[in-house]
Protein backbone atom coordinates (compact mmCIF):
# COMPACT_ATOMS: atom_id res chain seq x y z
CA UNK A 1 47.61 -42.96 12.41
CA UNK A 2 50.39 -40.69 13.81
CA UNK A 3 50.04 -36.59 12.96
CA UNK A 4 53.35 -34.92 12.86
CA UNK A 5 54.07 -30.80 12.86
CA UNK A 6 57.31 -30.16 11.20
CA UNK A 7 58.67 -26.78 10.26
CA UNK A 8 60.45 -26.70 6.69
CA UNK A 9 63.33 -26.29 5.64
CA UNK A 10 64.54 -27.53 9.43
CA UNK A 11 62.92 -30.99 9.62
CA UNK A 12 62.71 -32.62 5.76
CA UNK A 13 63.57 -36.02 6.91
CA UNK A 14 61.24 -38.32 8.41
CA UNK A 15 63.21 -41.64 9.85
CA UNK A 16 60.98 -44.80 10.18
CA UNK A 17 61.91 -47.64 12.07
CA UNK A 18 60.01 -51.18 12.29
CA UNK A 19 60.34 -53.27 15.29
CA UNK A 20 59.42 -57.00 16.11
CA UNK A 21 58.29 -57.52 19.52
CA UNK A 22 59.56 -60.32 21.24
CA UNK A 23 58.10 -61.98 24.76
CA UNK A 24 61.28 -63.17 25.39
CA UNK A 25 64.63 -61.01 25.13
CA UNK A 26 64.68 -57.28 23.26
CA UNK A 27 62.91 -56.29 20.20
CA UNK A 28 64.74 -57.02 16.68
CA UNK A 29 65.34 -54.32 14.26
CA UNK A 30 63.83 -55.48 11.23
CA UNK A 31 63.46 -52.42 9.13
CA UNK A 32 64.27 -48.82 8.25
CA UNK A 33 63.24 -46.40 5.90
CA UNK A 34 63.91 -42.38 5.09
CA UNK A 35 61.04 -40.13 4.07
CA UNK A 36 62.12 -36.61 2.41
CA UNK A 37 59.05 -34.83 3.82
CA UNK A 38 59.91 -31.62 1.65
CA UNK A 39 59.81 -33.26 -1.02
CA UNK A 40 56.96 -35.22 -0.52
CA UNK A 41 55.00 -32.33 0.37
CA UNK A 42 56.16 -29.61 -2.80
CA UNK A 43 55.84 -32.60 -5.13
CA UNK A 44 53.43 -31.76 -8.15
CA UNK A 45 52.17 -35.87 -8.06
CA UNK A 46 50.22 -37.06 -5.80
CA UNK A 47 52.24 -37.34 -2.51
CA UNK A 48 49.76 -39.85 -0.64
CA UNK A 49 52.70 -42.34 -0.16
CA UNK A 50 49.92 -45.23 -2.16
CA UNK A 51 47.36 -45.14 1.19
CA UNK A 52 44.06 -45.82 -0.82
CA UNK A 53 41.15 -44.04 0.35
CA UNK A 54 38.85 -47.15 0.28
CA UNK A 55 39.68 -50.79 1.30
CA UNK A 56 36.93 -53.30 0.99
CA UNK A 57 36.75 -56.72 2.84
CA UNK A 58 36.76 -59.42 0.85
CA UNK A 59 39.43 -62.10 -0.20
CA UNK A 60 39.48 -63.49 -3.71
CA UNK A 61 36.11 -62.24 -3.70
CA UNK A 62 34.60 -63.94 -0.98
CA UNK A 63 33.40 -61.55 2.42
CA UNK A 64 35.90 -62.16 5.83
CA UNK A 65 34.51 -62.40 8.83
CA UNK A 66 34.78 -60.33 11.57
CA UNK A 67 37.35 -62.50 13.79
C-alpha cells in the first residue's frame, strides 16, 4: 500500500509503471498506466479504482492453505 500527498491542481497525474525482475540482466518494462488523480478524486462515483473491501480465501469454493 503506497500513501501519496499531492497538491491539486499541480500534480493530477499519477504515472504507474510495472516492472519484471530479472536475476539475470535489467528489469523489463512490461506495463504503464496514467491515473488523472483530480478526477478521480472530484468524481461523484465511487472513485475506489474496484479495490474490494473484503477478499475471502477460497478457490472454486474450496479453503487454500496457508503456503
Amino acid at each position: 500500500v503506497f500513501e501519496l500527498t499531492v497538491s491539486f491542481p499541480l500534480e493530477t497525474e499519477l504515472t504507474l509503471y510495472v516492472f519484471d525482475h530479472d536475476l539475470v540482466g535489467s528489469d523489463d518494462l512490461i506495463g504503464e498506466t496514467r491515473v488523472d488523480l483530480e478526477n478521480r478524486f472530484f468524481s461523484r462515483h465511487r472513485a475506489g479504482c474496484g479495490i474490494a473491501l473484503h477478499y475471502d480465501k477460497w478457490v472454486m469454493g474450496l479453503a487454500c492453505d496457508d503456503d
